[in-house]
C-alpha atoms as a PDB file:
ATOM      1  CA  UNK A   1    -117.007  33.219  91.751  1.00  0.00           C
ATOM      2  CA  UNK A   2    -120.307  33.518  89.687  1.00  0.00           C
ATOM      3  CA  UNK A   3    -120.313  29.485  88.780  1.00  0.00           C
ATOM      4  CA  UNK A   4    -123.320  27.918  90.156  1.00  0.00           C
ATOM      5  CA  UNK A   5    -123.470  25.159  88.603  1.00  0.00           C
ATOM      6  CA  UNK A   6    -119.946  22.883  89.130  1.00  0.00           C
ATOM      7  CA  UNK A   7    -118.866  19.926  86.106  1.00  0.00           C
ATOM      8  CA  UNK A   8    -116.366  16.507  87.361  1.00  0.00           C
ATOM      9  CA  UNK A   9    -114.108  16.536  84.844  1.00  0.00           C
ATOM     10  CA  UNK A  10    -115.624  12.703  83.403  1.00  0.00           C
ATOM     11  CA  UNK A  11    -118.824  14.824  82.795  1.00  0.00           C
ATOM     12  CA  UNK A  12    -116.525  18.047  80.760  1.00  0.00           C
ATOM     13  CA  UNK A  13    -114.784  15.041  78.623  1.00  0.00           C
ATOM     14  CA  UNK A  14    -118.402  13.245  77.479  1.00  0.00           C
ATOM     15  CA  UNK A  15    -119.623  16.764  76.516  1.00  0.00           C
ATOM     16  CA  UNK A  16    -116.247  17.637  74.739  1.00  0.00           C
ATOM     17  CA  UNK A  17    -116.036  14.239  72.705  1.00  0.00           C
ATOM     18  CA  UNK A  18    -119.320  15.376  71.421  1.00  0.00           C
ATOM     19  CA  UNK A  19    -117.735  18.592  69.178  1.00  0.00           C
ATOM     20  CA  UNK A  20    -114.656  18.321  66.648  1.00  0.00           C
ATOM     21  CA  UNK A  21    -112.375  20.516  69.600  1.00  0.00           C
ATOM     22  CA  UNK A  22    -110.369  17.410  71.102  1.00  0.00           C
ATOM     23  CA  UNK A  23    -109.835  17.060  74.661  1.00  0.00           C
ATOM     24  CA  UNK A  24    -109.527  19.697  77.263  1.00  0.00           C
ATOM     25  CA  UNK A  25    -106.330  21.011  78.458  1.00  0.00           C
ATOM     26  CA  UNK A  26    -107.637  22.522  81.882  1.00  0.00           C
ATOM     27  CA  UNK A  27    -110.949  24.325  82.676  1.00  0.00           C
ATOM     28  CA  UNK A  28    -111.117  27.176  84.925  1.00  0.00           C
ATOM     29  CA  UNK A  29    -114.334  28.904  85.581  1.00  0.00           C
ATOM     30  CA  UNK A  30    -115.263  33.259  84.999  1.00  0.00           C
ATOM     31  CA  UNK A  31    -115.927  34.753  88.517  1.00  0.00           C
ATOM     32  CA  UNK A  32    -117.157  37.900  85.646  1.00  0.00           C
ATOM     33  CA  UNK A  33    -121.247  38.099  85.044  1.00  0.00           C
ATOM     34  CA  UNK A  34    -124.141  36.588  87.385  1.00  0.00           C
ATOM     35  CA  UNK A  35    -126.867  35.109  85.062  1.00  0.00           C
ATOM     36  CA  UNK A  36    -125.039  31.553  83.773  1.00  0.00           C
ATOM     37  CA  UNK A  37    -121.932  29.321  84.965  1.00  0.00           C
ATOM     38  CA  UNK A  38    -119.345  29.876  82.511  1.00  0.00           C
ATOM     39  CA  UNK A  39    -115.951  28.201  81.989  1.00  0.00           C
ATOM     40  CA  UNK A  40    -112.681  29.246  79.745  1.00  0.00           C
ATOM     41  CA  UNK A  41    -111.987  25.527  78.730  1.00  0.00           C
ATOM     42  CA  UNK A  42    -108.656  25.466  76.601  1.00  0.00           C
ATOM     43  CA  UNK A  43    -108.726  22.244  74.377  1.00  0.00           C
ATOM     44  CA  UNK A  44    -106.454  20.992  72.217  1.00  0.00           C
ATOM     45  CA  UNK A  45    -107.550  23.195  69.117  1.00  0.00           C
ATOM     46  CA  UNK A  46    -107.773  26.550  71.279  1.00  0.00           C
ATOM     47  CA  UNK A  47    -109.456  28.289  74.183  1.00  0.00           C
ATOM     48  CA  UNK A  48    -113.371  28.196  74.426  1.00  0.00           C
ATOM     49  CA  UNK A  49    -116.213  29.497  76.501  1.00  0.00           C
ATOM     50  CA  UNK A  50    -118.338  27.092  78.168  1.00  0.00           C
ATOM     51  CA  UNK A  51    -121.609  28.204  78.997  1.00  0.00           C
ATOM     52  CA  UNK A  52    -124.223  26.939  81.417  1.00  0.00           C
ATOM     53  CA  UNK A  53    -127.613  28.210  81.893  1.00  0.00           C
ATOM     54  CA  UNK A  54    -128.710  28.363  84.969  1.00  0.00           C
ATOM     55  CA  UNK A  55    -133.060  28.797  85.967  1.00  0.00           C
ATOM     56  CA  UNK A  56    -132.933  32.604  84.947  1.00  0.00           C
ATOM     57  CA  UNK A  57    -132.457  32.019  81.513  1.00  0.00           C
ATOM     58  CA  UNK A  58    -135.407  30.675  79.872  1.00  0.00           C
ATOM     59  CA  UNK A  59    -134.280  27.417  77.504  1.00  0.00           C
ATOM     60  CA  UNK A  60    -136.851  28.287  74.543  1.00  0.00           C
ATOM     61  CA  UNK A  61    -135.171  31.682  73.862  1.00  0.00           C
ATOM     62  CA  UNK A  62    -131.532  29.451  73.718  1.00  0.00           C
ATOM     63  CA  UNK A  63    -132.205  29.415  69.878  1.00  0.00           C
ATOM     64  CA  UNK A  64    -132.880  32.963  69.167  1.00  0.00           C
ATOM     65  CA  UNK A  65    -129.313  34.214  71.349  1.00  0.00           C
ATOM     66  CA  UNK A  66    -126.864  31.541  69.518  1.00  0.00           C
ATOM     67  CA  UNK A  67    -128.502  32.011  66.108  1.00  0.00           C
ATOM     68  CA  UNK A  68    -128.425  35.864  66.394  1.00  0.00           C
ATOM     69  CA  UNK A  69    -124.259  35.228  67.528  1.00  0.00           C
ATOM     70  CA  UNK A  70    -123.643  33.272  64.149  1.00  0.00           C
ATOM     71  CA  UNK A  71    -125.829  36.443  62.009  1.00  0.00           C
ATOM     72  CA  UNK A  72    -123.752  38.777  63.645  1.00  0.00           C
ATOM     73  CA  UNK A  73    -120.570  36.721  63.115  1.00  0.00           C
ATOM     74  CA  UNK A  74    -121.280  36.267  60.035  1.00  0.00           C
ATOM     75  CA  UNK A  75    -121.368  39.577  59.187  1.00  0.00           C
ATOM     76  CA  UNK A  76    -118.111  40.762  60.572  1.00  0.00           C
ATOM     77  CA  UNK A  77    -119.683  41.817  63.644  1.00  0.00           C
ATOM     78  CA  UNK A  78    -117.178  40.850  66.738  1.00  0.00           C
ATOM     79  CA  UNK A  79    -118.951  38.607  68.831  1.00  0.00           C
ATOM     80  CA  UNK A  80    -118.736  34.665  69.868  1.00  0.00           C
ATOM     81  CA  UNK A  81    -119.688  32.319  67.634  1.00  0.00           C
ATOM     82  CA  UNK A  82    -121.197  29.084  68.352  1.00  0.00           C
ATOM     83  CA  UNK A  83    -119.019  26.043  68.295  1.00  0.00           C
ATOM     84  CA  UNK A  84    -121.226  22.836  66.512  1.00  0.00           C
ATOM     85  CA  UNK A  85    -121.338  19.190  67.345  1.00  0.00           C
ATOM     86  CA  UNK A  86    -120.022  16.262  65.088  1.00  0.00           C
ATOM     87  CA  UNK A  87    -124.110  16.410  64.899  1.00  0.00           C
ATOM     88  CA  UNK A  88    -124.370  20.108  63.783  1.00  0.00           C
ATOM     89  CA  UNK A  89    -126.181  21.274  67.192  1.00  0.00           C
ATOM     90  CA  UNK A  90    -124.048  23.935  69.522  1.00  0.00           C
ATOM     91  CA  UNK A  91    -127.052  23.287  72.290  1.00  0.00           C
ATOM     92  CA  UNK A  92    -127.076  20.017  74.722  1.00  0.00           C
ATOM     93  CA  UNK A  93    -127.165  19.357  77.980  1.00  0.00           C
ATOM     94  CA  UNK A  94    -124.509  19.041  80.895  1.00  0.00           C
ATOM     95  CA  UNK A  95    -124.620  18.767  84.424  1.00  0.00           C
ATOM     96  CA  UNK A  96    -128.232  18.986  84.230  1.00  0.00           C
ATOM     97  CA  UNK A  97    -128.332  22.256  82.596  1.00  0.00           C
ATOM     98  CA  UNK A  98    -128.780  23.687  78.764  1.00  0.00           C
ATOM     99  CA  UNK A  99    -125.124  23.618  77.497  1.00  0.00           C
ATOM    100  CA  UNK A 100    -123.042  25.405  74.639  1.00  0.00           C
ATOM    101  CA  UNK A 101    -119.709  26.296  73.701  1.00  0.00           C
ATOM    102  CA  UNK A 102    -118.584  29.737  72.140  1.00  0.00           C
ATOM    103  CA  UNK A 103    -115.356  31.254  70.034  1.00  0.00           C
ATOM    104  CA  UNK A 104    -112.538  32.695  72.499  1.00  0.00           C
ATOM    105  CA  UNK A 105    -112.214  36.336  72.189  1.00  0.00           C
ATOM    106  CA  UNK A 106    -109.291  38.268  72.960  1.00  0.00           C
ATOM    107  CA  UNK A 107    -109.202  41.615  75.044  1.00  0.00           C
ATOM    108  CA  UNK A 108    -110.412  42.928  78.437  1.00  0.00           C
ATOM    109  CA  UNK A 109    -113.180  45.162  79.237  1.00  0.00           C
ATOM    110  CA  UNK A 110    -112.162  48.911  80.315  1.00  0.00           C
ATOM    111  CA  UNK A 111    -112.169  48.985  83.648  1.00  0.00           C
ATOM    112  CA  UNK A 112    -111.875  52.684  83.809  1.00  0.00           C
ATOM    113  CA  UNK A 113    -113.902  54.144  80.565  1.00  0.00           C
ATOM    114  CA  UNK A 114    -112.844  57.331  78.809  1.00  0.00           C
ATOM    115  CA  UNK A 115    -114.535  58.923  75.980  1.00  0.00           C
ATOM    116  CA  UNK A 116    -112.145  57.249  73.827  1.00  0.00           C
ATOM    117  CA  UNK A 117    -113.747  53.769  74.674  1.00  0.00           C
ATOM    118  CA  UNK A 118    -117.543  56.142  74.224  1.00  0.00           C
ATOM    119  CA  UNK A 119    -116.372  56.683  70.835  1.00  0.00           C
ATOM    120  CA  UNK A 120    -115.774  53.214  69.359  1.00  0.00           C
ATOM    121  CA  UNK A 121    -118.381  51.414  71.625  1.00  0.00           C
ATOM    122  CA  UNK A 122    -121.146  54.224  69.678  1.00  0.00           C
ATOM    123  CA  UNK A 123    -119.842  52.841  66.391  1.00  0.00           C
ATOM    124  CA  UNK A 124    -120.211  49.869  67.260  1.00  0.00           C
ATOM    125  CA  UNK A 125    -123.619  49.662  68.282  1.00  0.00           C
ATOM    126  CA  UNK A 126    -124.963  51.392  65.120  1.00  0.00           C
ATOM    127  CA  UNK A 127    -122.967  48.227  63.559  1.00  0.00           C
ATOM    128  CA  UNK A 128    -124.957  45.904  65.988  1.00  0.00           C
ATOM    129  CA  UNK A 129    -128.379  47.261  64.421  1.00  0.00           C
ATOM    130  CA  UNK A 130    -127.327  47.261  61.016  1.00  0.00           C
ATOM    131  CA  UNK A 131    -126.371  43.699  61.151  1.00  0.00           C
ATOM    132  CA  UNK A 132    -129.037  42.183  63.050  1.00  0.00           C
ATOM    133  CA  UNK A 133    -131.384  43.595  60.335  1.00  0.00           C
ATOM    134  CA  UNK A 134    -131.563  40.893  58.466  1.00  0.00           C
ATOM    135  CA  UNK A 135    -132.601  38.496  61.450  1.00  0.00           C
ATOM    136  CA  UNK A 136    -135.471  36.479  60.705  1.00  0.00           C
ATOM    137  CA  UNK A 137    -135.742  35.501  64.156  1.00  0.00           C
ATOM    138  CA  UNK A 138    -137.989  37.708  66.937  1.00  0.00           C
ATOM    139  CA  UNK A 139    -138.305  37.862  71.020  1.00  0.00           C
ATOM    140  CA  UNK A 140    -140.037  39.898  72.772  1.00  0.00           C
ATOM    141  CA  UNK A 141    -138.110  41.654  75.689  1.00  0.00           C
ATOM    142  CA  UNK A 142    -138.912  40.449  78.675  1.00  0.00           C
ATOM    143  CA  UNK A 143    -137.895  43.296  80.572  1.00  0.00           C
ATOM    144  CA  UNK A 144    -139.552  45.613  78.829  1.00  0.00           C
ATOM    145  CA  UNK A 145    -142.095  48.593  79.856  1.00  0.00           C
ATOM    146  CA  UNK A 146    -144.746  45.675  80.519  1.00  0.00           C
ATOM    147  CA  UNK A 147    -142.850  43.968  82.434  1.00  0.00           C
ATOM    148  CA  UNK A 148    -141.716  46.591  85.250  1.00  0.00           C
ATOM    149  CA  UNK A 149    -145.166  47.451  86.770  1.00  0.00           C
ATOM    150  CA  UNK A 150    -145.025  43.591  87.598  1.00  0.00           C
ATOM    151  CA  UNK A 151    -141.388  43.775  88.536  1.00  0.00           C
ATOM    152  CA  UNK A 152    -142.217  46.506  90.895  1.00  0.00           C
ATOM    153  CA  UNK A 153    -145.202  45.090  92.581  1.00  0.00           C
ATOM    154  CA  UNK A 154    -142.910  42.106  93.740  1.00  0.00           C
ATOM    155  CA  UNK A 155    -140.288  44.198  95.364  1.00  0.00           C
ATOM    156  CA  UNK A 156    -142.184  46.987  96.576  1.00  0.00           C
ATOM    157  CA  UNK A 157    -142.868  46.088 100.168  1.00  0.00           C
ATOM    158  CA  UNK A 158    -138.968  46.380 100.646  1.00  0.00           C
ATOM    159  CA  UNK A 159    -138.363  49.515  98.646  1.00  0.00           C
ATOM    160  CA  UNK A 160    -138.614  51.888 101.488  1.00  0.00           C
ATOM    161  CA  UNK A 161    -136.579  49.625 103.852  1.00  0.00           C
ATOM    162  CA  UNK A 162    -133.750  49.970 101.060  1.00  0.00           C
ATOM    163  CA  UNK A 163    -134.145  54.028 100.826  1.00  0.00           C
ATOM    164  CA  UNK A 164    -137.043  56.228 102.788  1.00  0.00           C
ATOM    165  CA  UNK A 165    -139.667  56.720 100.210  1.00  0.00           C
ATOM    166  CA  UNK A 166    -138.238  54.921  96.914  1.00  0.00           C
ATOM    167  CA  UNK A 167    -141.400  53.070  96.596  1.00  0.00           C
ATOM    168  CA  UNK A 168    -143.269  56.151  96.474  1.00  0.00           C
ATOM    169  CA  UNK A 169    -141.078  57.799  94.103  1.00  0.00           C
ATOM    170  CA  UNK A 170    -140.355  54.548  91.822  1.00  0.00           C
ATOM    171  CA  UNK A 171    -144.125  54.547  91.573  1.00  0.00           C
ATOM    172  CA  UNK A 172    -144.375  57.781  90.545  1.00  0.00           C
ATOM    173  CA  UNK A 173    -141.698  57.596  87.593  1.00  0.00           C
ATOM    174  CA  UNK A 174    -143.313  54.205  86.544  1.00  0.00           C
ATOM    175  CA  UNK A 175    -146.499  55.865  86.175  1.00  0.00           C
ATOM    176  CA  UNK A 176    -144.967  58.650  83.863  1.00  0.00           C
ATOM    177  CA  UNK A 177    -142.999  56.391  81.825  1.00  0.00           C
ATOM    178  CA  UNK A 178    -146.460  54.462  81.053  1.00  0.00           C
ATOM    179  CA  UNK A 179    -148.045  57.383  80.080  1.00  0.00           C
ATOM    180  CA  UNK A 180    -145.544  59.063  77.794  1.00  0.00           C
ATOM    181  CA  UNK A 181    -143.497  55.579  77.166  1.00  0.00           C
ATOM    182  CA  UNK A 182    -142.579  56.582  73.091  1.00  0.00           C
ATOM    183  CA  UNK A 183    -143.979  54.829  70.188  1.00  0.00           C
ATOM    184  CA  UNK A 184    -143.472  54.364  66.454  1.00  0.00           C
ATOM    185  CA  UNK A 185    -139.583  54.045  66.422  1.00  0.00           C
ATOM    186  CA  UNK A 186    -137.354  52.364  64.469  1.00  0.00           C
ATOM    187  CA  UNK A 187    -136.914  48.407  65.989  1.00  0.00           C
ATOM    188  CA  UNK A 188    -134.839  45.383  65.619  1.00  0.00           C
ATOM    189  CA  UNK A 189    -132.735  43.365  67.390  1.00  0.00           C
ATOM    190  CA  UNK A 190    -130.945  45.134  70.311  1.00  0.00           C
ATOM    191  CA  UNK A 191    -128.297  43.774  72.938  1.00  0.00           C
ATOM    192  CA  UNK A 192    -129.985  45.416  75.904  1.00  0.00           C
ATOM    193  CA  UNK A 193    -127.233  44.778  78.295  1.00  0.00           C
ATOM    194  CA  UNK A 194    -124.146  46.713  76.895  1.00  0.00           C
ATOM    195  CA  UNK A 195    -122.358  47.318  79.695  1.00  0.00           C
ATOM    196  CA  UNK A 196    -118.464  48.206  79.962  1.00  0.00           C
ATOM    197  CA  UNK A 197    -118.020  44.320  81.030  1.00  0.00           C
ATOM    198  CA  UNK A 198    -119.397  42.441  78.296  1.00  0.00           C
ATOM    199  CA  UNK A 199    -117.417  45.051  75.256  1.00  0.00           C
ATOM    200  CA  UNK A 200    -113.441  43.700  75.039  1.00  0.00           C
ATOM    201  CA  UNK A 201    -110.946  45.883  74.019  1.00  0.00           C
ATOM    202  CA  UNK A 202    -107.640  45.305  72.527  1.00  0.00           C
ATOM    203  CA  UNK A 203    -104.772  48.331  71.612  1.00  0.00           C
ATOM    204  CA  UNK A 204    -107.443  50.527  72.209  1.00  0.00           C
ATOM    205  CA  UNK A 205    -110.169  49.265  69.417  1.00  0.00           C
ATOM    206  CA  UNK A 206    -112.868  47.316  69.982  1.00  0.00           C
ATOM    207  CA  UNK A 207    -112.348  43.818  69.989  1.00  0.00           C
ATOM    208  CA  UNK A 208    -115.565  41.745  70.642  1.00  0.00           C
ATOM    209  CA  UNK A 209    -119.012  42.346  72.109  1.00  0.00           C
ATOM    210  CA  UNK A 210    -120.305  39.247  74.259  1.00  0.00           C
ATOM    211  CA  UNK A 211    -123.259  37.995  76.728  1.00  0.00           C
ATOM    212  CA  UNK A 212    -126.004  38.624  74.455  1.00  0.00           C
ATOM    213  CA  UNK A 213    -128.633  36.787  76.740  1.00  0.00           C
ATOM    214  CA  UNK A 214    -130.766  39.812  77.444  1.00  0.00           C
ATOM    215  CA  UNK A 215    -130.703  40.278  73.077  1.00  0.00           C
ATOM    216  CA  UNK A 216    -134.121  41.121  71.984  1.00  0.00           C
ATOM    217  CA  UNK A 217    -136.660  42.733  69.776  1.00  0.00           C
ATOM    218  CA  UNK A 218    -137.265  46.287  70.626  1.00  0.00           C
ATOM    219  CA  UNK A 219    -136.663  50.229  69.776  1.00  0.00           C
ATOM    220  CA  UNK A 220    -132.901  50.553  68.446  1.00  0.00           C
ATOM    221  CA  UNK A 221    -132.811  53.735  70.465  1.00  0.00           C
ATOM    222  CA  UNK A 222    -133.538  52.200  73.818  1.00  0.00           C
ATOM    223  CA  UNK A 223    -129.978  50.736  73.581  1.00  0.00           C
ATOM    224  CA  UNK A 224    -128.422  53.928  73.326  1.00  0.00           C
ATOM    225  CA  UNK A 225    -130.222  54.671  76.191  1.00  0.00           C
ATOM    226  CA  UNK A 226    -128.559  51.853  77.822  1.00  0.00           C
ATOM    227  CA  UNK A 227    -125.440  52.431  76.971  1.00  0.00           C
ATOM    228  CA  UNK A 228    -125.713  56.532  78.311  1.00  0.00           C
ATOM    229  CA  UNK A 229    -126.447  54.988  81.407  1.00  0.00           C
ATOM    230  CA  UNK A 230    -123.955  52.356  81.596  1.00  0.00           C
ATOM    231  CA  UNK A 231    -121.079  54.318  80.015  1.00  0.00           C
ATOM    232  CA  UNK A 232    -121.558  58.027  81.085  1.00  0.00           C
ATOM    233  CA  UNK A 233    -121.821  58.314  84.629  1.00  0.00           C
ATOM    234  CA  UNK A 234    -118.510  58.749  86.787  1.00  0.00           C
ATOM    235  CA  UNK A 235    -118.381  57.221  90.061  1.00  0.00           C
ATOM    236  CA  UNK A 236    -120.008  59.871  91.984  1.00  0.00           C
ATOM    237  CA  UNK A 237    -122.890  59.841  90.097  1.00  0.00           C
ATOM    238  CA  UNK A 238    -122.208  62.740  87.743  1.00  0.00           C
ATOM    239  CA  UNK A 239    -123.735  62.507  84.110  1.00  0.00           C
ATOM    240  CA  UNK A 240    -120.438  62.601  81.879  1.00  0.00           C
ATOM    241  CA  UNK A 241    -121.663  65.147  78.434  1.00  0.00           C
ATOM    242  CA  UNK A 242    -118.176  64.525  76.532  1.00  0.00           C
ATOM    243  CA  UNK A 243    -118.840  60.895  76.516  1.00  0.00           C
ATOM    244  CA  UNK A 244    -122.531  61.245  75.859  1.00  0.00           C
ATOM    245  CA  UNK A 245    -121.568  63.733  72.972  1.00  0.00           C
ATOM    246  CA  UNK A 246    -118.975  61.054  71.590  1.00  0.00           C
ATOM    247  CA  UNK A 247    -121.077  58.039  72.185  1.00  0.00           C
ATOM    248  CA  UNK A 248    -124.057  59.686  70.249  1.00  0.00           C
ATOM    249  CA  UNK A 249    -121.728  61.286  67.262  1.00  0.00           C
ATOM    250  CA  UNK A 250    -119.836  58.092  66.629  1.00  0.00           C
ATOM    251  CA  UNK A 251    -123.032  56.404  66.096  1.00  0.00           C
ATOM    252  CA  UNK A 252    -124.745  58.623  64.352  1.00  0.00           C
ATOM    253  CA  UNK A 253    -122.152  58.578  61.835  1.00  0.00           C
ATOM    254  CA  UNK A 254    -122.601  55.577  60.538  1.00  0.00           C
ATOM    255  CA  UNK A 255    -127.139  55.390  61.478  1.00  0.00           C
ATOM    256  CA  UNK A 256    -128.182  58.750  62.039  1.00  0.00           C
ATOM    257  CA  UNK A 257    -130.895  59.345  64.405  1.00  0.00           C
ATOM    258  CA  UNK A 258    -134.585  61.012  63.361  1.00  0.00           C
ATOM    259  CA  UNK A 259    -135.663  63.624  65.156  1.00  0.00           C
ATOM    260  CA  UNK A 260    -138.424  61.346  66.368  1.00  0.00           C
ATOM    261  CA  UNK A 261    -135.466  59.374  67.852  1.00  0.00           C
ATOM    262  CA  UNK A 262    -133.284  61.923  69.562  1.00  0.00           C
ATOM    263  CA  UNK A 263    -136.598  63.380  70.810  1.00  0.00           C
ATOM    264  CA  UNK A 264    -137.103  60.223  72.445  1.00  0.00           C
ATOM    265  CA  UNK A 265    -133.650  59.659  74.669  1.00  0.00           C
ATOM    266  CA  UNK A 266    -134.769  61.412  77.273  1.00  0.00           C
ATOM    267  CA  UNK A 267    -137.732  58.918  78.337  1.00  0.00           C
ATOM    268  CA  UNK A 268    -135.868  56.190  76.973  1.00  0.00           C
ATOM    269  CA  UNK A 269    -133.296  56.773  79.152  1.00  0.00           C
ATOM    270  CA  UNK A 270    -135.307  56.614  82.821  1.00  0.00           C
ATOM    271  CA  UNK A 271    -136.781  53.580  81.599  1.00  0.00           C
ATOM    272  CA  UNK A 272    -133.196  52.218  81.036  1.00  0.00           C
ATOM    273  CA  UNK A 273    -132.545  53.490  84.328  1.00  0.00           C
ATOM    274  CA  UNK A 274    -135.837  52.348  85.699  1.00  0.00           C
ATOM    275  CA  UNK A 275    -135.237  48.678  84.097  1.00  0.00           C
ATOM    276  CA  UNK A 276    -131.773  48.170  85.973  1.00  0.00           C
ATOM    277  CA  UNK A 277    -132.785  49.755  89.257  1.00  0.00           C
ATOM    278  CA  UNK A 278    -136.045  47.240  89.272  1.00  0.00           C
ATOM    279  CA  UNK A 279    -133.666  44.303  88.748  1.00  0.00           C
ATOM    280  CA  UNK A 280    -130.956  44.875  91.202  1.00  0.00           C
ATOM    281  CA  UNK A 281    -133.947  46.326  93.688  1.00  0.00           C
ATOM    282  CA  UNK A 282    -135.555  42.769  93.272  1.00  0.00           C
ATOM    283  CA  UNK A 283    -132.182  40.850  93.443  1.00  0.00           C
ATOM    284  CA  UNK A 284    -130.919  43.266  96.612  1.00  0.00           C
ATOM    285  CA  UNK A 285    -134.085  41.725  98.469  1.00  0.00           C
ATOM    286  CA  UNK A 286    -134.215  38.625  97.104  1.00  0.00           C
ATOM    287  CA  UNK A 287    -130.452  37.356  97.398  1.00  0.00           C
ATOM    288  CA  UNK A 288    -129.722  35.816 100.745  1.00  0.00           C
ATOM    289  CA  UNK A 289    -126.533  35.638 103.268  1.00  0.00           C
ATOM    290  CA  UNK A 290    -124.243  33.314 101.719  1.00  0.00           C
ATOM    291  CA  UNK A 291    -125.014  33.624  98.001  1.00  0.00           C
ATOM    292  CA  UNK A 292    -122.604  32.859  95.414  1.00  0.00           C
ATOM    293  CA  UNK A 293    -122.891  36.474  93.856  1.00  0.00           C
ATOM    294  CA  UNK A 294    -123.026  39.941  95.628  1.00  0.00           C
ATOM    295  CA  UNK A 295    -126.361  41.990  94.416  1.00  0.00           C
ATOM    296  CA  UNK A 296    -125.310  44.961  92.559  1.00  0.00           C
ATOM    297  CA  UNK A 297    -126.611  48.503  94.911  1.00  0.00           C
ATOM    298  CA  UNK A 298    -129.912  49.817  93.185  1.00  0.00           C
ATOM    299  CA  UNK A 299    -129.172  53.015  94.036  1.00  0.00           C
ATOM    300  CA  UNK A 300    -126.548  53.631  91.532  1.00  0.00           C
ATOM    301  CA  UNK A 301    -129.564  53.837  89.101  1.00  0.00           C
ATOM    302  CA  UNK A 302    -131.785  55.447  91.658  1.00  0.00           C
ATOM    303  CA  UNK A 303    -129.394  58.696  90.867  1.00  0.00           C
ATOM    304  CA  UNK A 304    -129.080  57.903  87.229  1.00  0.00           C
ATOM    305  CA  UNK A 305    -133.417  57.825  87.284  1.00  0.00           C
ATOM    306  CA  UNK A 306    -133.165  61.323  88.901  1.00  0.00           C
ATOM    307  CA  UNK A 307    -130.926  62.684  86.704  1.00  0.00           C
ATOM    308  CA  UNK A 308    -133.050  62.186  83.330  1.00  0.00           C
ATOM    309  CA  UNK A 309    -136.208  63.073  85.003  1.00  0.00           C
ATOM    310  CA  UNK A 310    -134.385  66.503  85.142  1.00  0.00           C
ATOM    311  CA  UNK A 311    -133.898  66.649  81.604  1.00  0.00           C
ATOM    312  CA  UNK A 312    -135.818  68.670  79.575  1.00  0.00           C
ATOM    313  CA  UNK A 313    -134.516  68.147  76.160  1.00  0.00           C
ATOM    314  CA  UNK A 314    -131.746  65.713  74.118  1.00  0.00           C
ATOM    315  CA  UNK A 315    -129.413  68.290  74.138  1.00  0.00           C
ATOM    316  CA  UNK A 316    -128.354  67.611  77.944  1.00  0.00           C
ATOM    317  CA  UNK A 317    -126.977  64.475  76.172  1.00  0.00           C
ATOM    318  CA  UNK A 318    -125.072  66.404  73.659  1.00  0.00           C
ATOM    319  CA  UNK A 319    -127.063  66.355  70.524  1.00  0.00           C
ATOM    320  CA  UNK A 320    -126.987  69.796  69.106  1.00  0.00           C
END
C-alpha cells in the first residue's frame, strides 16, 4: 500500500472538525499512486480524498496544484476540487505533513485501454489547455529538459548495471534532445503526468482527471507527447497507430495543432520518454529492500525512447 505516512484516528477527527464535512465514517487508505499518502475518508456529508504530502512534493508549489484544481473546476473541467476550512484554507497540516482534502470522483481508470478510451482522453486534454488558460498562476517544471542532464548524472553509475550500455546510449539521446530540444511553441499549464491511472471513466465517458502534482508551465504539446507514450504502447512494447491517430484527431478537433506543433511530436516525444525512464532509472537504484512501493522497470521507456528515435516524421503517429 503506497501510504507512508499513517494518521490515529484522534489526529483524522482534529483535522476533520476543522472543515464544514462532519465526522468521519471510516478511513481506508489508496494502495494506487507513489508520490503522497492518500486516504478515501467517507464523512458524514460524503466520500473525500485525503491527501498527504510526503518529502517529494515540494510545499511552496501546494498553492499553484489546489488553485489550478478549483480553475479547472470551475470551468467544467472534471477534476477534484478542494474542500475549504470553516477558515477558508483547504491546506494545513496533519501528522506532520502538508494536508488537504479533495471532491470524491466516481469511476475507475481503464485498466486495459482501447482506442475508444484514446479518443475521449484526446478531447479531453485539448479541454485541459483551454481551461487552464486563464491561470494567473506559473511553475516552472521541474522535470523539464534542464533538469534531466542533472537527473542523469545522479543515476548514471548504475545505468549499465540495470542494462549493458544504457548509460552510454541515455547519454547519447540526452545530448540530441539538448541540441534540437524545440522552441517557440504554444505554452500553458499542462498536467504532465496523464497516465491511464489518474483519468476515471464511467459508462465509457470520461469521468474525472486527478493527481495533478506534476501540473506545470510548459509546451501544450509536450503533454500529448505524454500521453502517446502512456496510452499507445501495448504490452510488448509495440507503438499502437490507431490510438495515436484517435488520440491526436480527437484533440485536434476541438485545438488544432500548427504545423510548428505536429512537427515537433517527434522530439517531444523521446523527451517524454526520456523524462519517465530518468525517474524510474533513479527510483530503480535508489529504492531499497523493504520499501513501501515497488519501483516501476525503466525499461518500459527504454523501448518507448528507441522507438521515436526511429521516427522520421509525425506521420508515424498518424497525422496525415
Amino acid at each position: 500500500m503506497a501510504v507512508y505516512t499513517e494518521i490515529s484516528d484522534e489526529d483524522l477527527d482534529a483535522f476533520l472538525e476543522q472543515y464544514p464535512v462532519g465526522r468521519a465514517l471510516s478511513c481506508k487508505g489508496i494502495a494506487e499512486g507513489v508520490e503522497n499518502s492518500n486516504y478515501l475518508v467517507q464523512t458524514e456529508t460524503g466520500p473525500l480524498i485525503l491527501t498527504l504530502y510526503e518529502k517529494r512534493v515540494n510545499p511552496d508549489d501546494l498553492p499553484f496544484f489546489l488553485g489550478l484544481m478549483e480553475h479547472l473546476a470551475d470551468r467544467g473541467l472534471p477534476c477534484p476540487l478542494p474542500v475549504h476550512g470553516h477558515d477558508g484554507r483547504a491546506l494545513r497540516t496533519l501528522a506532520g505533513r502538508p494536508a488537504a482534502m479533495v471532491s470524491f470522483l466516481a469511476g475507475m481508470w481503464p485498466r486495459r485501454v482501447t482506442p475508444h478510451h484514446c479518443d475521449r482522453l484526446g478531447g479531453a486534454l485539448a479541454r485541459l489547455h483551454h481551461a487552464g488558460g486563464g491561470f494567473a498562476m506559473r511553475r516552472r517544471n521541474a522535470l523539464g529538459l534542464e533538469d534531466w542532464r542533472p537527473l542523469f548524472d545522479r543515476c548514471a553509475g548504475h545505468a549499465d548495471g540495470v542494462h549493458p550500455g544504457l548509460r552510454a546510449e541515455l547519454d547519447t539521446a540526452l545530448m540530441d534532445l539538448e541540441a534540437c530540444w524545440p522552441a517557440g511553441l504554444p505554452e500553458g499549464v499542462i498536467h504532465a503526468d496523464l497516465f491511464p491511472d489518474n483519468v476515471f471513466f464511467l459508462r465509457n465517458e470520461i469521468s474525472g482527471l486527478i493527481d495533478f502534482y506534476f501540473a506545470c508551465t510548459d509546451v501544450l504539446a509536450y503533454d500529448i507527447a505524454v500521453c502517446l507514450n502512456a496510452w499507445c504502447f501495448e504490452g510488448r512494447g509495440e507503438f499502437n497507430v490507431t490510438k495515436a491517430r484517435r488520440l491526436l484527431a480527437a484533440y485536434q478537433a476541438e485545438r488544432p495543432l500548427s504545423d510548428a506543433e505536429m512537427a515537433a511530436l517527434p522530439p517531444l516525444a523521446q523527451g517524454a520518454a526520456l523524462r519517465f525512464l530518468l525517474t524510474r532509472l533513479y527510483d530503480w537504484v535508489n529504492t531499497p529492500d523493504g520499501a513501501l512501493v515497488r519501483p516501476k522497470d525503466p525499461m518500459e521507456y527504454l523501448h518507448k525512447l528507441r522507438f521515436h528515435r526511429g521516427v522520421k516524421d509525425p506521420g508515424a503517429y498518424g497525422l496525415a
